[in-house]
Protein backbone atom coordinates (compact mmCIF):
# COMPACT_ATOMS: atom_id res chain seq x y z
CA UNK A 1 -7.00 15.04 2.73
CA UNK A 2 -7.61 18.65 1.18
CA UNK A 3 -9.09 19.19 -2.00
CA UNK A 4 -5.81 20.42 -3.43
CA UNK A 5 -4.59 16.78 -3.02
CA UNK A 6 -7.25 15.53 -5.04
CA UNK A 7 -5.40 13.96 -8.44
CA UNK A 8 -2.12 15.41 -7.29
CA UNK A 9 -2.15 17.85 -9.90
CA UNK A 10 -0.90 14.86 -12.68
CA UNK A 11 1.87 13.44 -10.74
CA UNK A 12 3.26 10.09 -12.72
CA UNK A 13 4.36 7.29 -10.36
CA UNK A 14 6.22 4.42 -11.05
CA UNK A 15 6.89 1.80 -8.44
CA UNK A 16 9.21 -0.92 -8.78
CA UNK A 17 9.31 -4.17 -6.66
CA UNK A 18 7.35 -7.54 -5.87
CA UNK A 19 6.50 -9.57 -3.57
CA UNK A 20 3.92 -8.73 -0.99
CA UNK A 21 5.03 -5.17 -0.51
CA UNK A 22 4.74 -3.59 -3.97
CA UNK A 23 0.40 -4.51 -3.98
CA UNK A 24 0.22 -2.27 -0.82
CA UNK A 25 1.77 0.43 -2.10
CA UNK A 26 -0.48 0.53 -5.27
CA UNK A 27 -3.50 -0.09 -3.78
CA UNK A 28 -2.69 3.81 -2.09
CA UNK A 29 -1.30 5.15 -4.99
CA UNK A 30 -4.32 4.02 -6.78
CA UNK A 31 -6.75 5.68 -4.40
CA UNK A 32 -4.90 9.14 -4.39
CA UNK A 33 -4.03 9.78 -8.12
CA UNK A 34 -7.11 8.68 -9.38
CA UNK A 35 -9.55 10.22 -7.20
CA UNK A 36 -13.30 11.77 -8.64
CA UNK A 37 -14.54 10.98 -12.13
CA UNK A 38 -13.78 11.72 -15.67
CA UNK A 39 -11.38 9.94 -17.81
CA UNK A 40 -8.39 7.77 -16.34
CA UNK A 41 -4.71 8.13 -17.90
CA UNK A 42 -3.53 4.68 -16.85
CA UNK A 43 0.04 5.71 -17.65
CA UNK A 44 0.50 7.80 -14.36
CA UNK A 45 0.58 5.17 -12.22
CA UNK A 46 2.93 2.00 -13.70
CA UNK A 47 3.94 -1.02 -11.18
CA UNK A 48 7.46 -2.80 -12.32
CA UNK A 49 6.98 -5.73 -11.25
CA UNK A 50 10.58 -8.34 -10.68
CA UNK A 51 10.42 -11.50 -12.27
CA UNK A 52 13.00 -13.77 -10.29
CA UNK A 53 10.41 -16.18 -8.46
CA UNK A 54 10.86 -19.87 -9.02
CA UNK A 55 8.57 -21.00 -6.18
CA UNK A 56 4.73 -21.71 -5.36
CA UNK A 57 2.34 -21.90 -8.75
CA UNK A 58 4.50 -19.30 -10.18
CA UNK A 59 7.99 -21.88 -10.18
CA UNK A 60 5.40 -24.79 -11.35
CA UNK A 61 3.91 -22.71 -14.21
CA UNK A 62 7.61 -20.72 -15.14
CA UNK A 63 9.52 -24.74 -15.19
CA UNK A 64 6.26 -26.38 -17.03
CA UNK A 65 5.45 -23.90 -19.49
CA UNK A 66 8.48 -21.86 -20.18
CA UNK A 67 7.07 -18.54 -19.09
CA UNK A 68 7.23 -15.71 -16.33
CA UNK A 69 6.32 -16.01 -12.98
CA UNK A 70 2.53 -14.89 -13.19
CA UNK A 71 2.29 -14.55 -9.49
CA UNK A 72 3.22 -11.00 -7.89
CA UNK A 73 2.06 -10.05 -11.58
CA UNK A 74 -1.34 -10.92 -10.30
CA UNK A 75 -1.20 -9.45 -7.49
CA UNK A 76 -0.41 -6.09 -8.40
CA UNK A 77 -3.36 -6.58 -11.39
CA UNK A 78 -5.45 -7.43 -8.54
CA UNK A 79 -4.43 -4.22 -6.14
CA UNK A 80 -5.30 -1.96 -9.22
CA UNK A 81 -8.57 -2.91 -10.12
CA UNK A 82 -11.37 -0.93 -10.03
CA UNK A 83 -14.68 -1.75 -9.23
CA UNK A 84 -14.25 -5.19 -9.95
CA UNK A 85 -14.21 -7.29 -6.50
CA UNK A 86 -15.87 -10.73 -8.02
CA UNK A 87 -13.53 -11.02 -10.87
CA UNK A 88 -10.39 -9.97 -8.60
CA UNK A 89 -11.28 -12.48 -5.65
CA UNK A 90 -11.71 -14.86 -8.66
CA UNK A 91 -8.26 -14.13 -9.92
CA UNK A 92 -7.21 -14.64 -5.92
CA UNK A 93 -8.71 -18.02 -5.74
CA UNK A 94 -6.67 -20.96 -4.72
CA UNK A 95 -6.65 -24.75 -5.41
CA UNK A 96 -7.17 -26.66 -2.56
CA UNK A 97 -6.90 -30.03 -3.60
CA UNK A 98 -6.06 -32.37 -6.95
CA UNK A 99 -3.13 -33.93 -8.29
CA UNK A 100 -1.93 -31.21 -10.48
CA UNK A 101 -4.06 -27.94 -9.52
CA UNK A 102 -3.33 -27.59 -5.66
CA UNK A 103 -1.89 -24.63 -4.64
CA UNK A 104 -2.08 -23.09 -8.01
CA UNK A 105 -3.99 -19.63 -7.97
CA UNK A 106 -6.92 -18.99 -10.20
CA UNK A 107 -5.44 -15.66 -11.87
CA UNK A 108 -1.70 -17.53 -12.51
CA UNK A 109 -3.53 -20.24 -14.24
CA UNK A 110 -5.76 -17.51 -16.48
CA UNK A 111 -2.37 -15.44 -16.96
CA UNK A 112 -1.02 -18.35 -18.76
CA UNK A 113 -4.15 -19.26 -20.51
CA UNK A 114 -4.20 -15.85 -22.01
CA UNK A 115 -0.43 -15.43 -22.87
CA UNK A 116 -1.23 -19.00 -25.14
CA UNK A 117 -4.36 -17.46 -26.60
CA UNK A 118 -2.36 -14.17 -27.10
CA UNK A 119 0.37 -16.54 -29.42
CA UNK A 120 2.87 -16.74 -26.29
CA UNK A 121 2.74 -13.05 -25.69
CA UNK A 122 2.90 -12.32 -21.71
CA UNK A 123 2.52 -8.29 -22.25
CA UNK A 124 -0.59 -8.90 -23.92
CA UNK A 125 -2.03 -11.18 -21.46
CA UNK A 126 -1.14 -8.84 -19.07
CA UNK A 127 -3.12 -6.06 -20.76
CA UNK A 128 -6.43 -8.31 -21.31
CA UNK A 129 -6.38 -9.33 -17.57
CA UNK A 130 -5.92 -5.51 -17.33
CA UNK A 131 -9.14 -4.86 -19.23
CA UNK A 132 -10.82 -7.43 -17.29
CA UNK A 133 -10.59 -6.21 -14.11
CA UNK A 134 -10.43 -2.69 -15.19
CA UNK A 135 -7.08 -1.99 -13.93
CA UNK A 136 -5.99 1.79 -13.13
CA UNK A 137 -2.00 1.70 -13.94
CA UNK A 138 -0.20 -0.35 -15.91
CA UNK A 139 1.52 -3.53 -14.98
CA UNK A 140 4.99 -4.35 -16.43
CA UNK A 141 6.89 -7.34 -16.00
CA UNK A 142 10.74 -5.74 -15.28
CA UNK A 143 11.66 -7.94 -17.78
CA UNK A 144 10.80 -10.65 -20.67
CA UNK A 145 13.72 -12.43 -20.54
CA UNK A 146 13.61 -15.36 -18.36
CA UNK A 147 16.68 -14.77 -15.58
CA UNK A 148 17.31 -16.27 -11.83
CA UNK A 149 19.39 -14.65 -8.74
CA UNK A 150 22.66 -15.79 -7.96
CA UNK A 151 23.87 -14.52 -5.02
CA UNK A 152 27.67 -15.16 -3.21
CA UNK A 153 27.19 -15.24 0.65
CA UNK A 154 29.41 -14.51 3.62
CA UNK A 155 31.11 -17.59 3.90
CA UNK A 156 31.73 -17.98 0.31
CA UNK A 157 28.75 -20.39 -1.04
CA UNK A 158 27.10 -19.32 -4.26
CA UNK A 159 23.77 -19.89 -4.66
CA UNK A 160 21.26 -20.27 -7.58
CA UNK A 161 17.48 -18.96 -7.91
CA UNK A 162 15.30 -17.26 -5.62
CA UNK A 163 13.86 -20.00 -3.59
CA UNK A 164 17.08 -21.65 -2.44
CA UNK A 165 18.81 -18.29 -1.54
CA UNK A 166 16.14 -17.75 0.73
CA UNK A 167 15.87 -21.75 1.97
CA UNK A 168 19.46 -21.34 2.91
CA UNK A 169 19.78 -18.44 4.84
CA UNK A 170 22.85 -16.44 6.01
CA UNK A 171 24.36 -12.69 5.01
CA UNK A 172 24.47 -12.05 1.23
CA UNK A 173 27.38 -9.77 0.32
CA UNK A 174 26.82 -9.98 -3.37
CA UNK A 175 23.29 -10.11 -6.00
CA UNK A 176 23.10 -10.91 -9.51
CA UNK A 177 21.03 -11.52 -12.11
CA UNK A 178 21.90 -14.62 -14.50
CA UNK A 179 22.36 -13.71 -17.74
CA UNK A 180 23.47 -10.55 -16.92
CA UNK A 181 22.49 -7.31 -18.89
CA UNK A 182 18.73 -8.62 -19.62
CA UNK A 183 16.98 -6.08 -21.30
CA UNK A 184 14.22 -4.37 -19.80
CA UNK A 185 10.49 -4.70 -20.89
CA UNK A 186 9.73 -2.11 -23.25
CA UNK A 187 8.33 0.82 -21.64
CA UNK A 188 9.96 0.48 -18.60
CA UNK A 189 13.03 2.92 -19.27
CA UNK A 190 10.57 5.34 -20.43
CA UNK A 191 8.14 5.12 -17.66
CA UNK A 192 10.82 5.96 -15.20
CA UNK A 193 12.62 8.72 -17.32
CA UNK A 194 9.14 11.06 -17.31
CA UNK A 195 8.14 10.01 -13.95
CA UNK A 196 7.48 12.63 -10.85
CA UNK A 197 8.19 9.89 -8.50
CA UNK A 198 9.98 6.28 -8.29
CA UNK A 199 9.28 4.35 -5.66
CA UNK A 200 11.27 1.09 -4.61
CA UNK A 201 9.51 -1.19 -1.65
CA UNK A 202 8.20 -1.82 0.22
CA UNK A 203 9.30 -5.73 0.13
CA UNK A 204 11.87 -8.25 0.48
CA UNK A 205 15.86 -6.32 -0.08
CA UNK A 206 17.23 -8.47 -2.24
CA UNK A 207 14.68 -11.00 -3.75
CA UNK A 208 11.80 -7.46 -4.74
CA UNK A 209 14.04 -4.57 -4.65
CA UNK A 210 17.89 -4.94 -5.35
CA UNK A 211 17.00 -7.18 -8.41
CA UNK A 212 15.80 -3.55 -10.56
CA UNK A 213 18.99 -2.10 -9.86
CA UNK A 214 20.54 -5.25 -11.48
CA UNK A 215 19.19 -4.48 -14.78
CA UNK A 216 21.46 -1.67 -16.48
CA UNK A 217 19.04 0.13 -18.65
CA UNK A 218 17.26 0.85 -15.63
CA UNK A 219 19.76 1.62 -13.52
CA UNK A 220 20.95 4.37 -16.28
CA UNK A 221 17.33 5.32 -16.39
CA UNK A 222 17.14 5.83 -12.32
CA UNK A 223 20.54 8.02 -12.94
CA UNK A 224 19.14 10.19 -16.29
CA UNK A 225 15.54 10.87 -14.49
CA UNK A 226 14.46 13.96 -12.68
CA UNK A 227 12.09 11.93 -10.14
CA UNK A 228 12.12 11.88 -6.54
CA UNK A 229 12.93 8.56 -6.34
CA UNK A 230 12.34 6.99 -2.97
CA UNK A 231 13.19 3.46 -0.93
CA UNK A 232 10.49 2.45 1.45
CA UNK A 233 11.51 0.35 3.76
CA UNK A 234 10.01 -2.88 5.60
CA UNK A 235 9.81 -2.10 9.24
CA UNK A 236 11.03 -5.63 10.04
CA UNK A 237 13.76 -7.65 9.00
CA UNK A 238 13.32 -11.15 6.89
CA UNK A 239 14.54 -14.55 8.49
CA UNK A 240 17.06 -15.64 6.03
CA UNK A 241 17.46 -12.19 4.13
CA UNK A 242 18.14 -9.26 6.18
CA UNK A 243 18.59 -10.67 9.41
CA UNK A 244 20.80 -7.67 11.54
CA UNK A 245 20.93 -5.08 8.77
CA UNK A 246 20.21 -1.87 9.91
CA UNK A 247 18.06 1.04 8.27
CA UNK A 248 21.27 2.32 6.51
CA UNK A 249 22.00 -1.25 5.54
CA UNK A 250 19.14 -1.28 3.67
CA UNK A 251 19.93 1.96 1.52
CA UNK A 252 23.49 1.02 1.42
CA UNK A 253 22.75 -2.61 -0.39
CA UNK A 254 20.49 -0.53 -2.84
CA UNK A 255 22.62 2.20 -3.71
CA UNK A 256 25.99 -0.24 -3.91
CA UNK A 257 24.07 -2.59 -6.02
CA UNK A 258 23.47 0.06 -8.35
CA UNK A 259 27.29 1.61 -8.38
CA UNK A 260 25.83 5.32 -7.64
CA UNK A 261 23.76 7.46 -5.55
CA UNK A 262 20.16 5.99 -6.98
CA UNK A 263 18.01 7.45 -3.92
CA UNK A 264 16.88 10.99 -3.13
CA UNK A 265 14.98 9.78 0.27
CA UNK A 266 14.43 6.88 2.16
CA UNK A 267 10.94 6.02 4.20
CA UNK A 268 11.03 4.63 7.06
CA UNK A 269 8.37 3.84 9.63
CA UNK A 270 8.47 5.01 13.59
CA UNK A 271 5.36 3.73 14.52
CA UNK A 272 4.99 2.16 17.95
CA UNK A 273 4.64 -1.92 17.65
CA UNK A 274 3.57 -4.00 20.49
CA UNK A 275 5.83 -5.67 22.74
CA UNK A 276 4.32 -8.95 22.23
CA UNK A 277 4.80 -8.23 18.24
CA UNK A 278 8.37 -7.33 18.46
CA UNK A 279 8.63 -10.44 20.58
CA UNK A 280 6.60 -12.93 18.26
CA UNK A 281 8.51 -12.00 15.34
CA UNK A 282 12.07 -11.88 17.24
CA UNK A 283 11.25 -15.85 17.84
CA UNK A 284 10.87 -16.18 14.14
CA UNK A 285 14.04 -14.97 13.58
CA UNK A 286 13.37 -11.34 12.21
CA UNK A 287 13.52 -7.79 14.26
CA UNK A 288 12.24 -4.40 14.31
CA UNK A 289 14.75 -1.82 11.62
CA UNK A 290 15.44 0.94 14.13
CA UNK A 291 14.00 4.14 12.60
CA UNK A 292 16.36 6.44 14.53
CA UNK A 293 19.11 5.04 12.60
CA UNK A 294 21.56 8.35 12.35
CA UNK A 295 23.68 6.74 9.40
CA UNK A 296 20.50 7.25 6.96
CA UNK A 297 21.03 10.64 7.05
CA UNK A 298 24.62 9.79 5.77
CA UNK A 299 23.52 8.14 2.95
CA UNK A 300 20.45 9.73 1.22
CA UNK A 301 19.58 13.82 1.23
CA UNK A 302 16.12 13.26 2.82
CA UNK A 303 14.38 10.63 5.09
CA UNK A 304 11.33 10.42 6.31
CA UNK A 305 10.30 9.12 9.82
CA UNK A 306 6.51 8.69 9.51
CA UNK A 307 3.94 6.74 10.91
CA UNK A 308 2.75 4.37 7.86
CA UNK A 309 1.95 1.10 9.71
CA UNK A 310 -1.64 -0.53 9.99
CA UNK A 311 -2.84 -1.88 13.05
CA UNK A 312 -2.71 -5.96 13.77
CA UNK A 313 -0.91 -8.78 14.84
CA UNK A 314 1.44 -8.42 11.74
CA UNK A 315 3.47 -5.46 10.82
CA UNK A 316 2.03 -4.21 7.30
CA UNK A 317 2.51 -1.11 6.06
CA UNK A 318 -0.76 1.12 5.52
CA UNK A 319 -1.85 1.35 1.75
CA UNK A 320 -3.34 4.81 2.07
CA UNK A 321 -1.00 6.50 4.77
CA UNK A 322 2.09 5.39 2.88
CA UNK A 323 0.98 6.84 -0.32
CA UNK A 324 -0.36 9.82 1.14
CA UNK A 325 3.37 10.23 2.64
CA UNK A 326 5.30 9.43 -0.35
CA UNK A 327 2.98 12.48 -1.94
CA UNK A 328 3.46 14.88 0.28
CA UNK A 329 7.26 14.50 1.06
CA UNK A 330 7.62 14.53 -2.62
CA UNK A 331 5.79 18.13 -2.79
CA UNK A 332 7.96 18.98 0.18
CA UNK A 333 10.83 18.10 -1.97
CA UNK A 334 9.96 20.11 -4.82
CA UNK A 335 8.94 23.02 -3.36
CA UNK A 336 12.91 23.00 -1.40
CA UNK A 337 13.88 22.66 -5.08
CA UNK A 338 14.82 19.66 -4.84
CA UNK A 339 16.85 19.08 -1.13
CA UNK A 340 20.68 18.89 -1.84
CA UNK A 341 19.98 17.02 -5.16
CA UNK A 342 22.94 15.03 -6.24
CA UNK A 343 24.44 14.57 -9.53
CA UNK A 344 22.43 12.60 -11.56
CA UNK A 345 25.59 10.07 -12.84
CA UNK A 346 25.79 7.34 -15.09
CA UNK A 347 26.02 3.78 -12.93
CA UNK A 348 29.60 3.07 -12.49
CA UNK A 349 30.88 -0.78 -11.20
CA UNK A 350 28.45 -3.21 -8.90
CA UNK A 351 29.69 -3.12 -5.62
CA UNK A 352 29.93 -5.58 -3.11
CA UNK A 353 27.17 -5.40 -0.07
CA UNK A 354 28.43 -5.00 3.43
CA UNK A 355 26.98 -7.26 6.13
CA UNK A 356 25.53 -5.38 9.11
CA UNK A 357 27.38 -3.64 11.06
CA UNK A 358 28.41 -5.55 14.63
């Protein structure tokens, strides 16, 4: 790292996802815009967060106490904070045992302590937990209103919320959100209309990522923005998600979702993985997303083949070495004035995902 990277000269990121993915991301992001002292502008780095979950603590707490799923909210609270490692491996705590309390997180239960306390306000919940563990960012649910995924699969069964779509399994062809049209959280649209980057992913296709493009106002705000906006992908597919899609399968079920051309570059990692790896998780039912994948090129003005991955027995992505990429391609990408930029167009009609290619 060079000192010219230090603070990226003000860049404004806003990443959009869920899951386990979107906390890795941050946690890079984090470390590169806010390097060295002095004051912090917590609005250059804002995590979107989806809000379709209806498992775990967070399906308890959403179907017992009328609220949002608290939990990748956590998480993402968590990856941003700063200096604070007791009070975020408090928030990760887990229940063990009892009746009522196992398997519900520490932080999900505090979330909706606080959002009572705050007179049923999540947003301001989210901002005390924020103050708590001294959060650099900002952490926005995608939405307030409460909504679950309905998506039609390939041999015609519709199915209803997040859990059961991936319990069942098989090739989705079409995603939506029920009610349709939710609004976004406020802020959101804005966040994403003077950002210098948008990133989408890394994380599960159609449960983290796809669900964004669902929402209209920020779909229109993905089309009006002058970001580099940029799809990260997993470098394995999900059991019961993605099985066989390709790399361009990926990007395709993005940019059809959203009716236009919503990417300017795709990541995608070409790091080595184990034999045995590829192996283990090809028993599970998943596979490695072929990074040579010539179609990509197709599809988006820009990818990037990098090496992002961490070491281990599980494939991760790297907190630090994907941020640093996203960074620099996006410098790349301005100084080219901005490779073969497409029209920035106004979403047109959802289209219907194609299955992988045989």
């Amino acid at each position: 790292m060079t000192s010219a990277d230090s603070g990226w000269n003000g860049v404004r990121v806003v990443a959009l996802g869920g899951g386990t993915g979107l906390p890795v991301v941050l946690r890079g992001l984090k470390a590169e815009l806010f390097r060295g002292g002095g004051p912090v502008d917590r609005s250059r780095l804002t995590a979107v967060v989806t809000v379709t979950d209806d498992g775990g603590s967070s399906g308890r707490l959403r179907r017992e106490l009328d609220m949002l799923p608290p939990g990748d909210i956590r998480n993402c609270l968590v990856a941003l904070s700063h200096e604070r490692p007791l009070v975020a491996r408090l928030f990760q705590a887990r229940y063990r045992a009892g009746e009522t309390l196992e398997g519900h997180s520490c932080g999900n239960l505090v979330l909706a302590a606080l959002a009572q306390e705050e007179g049923g306000s999540f947003l301001d919940a989210i901002e005390v937990a924020s103050a708590v563990l001294n959060v650099r960012g900002r952490v926005l649910p995608l939405t307030l209103e409460p909504c679950r995924l309905v998506a039609r699969l390939a041999d015609g069964a519709e199915l209803a919320g997040e859990s059961a779509i991936a319990g069942r399994g098989g090739r989705i062809e079409r995603l939506r959100v029920d009610p349709p049209d939710i609004p976004p959280t406020p802020g959101v649209v804005e966040a994403i209309e003077s950002a210098d980057i948008v990133v989408l992913g890394p994380g599960s296709l159609f449960s983290s990522l796809v669900p964004n493009v669902l929402v209209p106002e920020v779909v229109g705000a993905l089309g009006r923005t002058r970001a580099f906006r940029v799809l990260v992908l997993n470098a394995m597919t999900e059991q019961g998600e993605t099985g066989g899609l390709t790399a361009a399968g990926h990007a395709r079920a993005v940019i059809e979702h959203a009716g236009f051309p919503v990417l300017d570059a795709v990541l995608v990692a070409n790091d080595a993985i184990p034999a045995e790896v590829i192996e283990r998780y090809r028993a599970e039912g998943a596979g490695r997303i072929e990074p040579d994948d010539p179609e990509l090129e197709t599809l988006v003005p820009m990818v990037i083949r990098a090496s992002v991955l961490q070491a281990g027995p599980k494939v991760r992505h790297d907190a630090l070495l994907t941020a640093r990429t996203i960074l620099r391609a996006h410098r790349v990408w301005r100084r080219r004035g901005r490779i073969a930029e497409p029209e920035r167009l106004r979403p047109r009609r959802r289209a219907v995902v194609r299955g992988p290619r045989r």
